[in-house]
C-alpha atoms as a PDB file:
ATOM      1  CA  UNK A   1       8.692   9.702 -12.931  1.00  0.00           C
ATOM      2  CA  UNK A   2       5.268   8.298 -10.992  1.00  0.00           C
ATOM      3  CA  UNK A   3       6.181   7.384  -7.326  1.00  0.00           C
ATOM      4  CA  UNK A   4       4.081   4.893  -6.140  1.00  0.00           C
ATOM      5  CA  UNK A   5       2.956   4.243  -2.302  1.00  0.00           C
ATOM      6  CA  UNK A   6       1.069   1.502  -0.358  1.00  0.00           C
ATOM      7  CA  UNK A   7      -1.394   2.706   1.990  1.00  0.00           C
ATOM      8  CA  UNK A   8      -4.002   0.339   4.220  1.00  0.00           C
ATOM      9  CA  UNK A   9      -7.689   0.133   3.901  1.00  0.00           C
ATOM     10  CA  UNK A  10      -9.152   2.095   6.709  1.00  0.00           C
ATOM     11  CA  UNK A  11     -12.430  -0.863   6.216  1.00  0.00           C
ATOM     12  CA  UNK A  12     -10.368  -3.971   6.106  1.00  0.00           C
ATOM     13  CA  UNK A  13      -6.912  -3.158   6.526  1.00  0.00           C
ATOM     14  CA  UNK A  14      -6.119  -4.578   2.889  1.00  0.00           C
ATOM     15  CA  UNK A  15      -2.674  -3.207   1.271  1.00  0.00           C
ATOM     16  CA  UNK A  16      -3.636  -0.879  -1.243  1.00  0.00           C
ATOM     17  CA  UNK A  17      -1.077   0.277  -4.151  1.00  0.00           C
ATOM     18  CA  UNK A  18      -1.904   3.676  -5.304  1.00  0.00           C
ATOM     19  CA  UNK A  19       0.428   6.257  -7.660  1.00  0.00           C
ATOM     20  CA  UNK A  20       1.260   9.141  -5.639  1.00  0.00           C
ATOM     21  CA  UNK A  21      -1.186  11.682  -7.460  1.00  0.00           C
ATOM     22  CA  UNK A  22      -4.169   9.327  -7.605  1.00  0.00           C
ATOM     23  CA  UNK A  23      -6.941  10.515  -4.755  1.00  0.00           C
ATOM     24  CA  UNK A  24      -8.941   7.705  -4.514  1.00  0.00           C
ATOM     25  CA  UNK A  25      -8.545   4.095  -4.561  1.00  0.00           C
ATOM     26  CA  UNK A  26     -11.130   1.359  -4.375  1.00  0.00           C
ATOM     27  CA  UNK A  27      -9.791  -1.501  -2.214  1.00  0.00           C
ATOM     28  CA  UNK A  28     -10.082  -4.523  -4.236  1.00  0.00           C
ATOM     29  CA  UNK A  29     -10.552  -6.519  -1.046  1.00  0.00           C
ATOM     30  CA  UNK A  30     -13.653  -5.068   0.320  1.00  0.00           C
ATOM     31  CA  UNK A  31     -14.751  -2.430  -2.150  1.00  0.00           C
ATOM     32  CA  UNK A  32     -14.849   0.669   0.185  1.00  0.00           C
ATOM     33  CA  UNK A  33     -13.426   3.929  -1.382  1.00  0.00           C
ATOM     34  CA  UNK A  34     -10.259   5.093   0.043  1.00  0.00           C
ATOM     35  CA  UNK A  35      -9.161   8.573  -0.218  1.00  0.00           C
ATOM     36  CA  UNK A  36      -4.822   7.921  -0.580  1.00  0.00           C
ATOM     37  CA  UNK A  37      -4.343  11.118   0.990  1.00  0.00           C
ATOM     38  CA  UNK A  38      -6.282  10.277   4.789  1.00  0.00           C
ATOM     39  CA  UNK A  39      -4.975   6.443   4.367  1.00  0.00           C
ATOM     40  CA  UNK A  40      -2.105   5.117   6.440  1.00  0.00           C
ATOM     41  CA  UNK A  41       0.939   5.367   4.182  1.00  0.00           C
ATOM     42  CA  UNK A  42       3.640   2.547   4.776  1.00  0.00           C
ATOM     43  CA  UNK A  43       5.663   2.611   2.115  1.00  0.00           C
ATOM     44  CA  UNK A  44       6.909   4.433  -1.208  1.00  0.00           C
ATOM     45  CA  UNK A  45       8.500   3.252  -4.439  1.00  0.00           C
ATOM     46  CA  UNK A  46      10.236   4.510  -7.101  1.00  0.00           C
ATOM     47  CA  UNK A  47       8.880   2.651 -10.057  1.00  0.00           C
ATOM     48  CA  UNK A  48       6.558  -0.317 -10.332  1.00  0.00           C
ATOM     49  CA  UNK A  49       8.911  -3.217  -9.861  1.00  0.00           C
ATOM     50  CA  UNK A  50       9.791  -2.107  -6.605  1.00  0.00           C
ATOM     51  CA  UNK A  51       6.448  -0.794  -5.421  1.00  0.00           C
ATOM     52  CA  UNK A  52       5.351  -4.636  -6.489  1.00  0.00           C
ATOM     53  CA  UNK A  53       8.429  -6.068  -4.152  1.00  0.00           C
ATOM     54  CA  UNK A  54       7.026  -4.208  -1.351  1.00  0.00           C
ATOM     55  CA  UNK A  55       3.212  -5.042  -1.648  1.00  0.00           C
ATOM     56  CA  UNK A  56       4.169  -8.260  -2.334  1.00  0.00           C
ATOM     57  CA  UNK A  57       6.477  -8.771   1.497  1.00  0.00           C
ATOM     58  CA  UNK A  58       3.798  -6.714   3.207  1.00  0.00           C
ATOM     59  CA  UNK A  59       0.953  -9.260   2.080  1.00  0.00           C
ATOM     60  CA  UNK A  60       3.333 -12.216   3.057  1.00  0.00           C
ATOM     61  CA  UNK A  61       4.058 -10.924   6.339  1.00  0.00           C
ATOM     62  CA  UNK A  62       0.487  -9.622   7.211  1.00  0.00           C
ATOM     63  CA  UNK A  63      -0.414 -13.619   6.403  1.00  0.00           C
ATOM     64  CA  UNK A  64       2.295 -15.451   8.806  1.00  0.00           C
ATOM     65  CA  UNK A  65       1.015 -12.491  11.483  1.00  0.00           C
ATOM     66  CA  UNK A  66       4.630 -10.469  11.833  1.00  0.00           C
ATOM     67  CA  UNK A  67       5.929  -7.146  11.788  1.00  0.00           C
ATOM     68  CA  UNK A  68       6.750  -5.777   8.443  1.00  0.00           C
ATOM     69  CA  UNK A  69      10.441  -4.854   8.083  1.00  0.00           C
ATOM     70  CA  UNK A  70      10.922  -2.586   4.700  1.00  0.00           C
ATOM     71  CA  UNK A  71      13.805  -0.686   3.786  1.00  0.00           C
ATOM     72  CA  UNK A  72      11.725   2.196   2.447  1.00  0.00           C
ATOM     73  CA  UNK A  73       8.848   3.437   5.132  1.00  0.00           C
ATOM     74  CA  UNK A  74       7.665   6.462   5.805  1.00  0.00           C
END
């Protein structure tokens, strides 16, 4: 089973969603290359549903300007 994790773009500080073995990732915000393994990690899934959930209450949060409260962070 691919884990996924969401990681933040050390250019823009977009939230990036990356599968755990992928290297790089090209944040579709800003287009710099992110390597997944130097990036901040802040939180894993088990499947894509939940890695979506996640992604999806970190972008919400990051827009009202709050803290980011997730049950699964590393």
């Amino acid at each position: 089973m691919t884990n996924y994790i969401i990681v933040v773009c050390i250019k823009c500080g977009g939230y990036l969603l990356a599968k755990d073995f992928q290297k790089t990732r090209t944040c579709p915000y800003c287009g710099s290359k992110v390597v997944v393994e130097k990036a901040k990690k802040v939180a894993a899934a088990e499947n894509a549903s939940e890695a979506s959930t996640l992604l999806r209450k970190l972008k919400e949060k990051a827009a009202k300007g709050g803290k980011v409260k997730l049950q699964r962070q590393f």
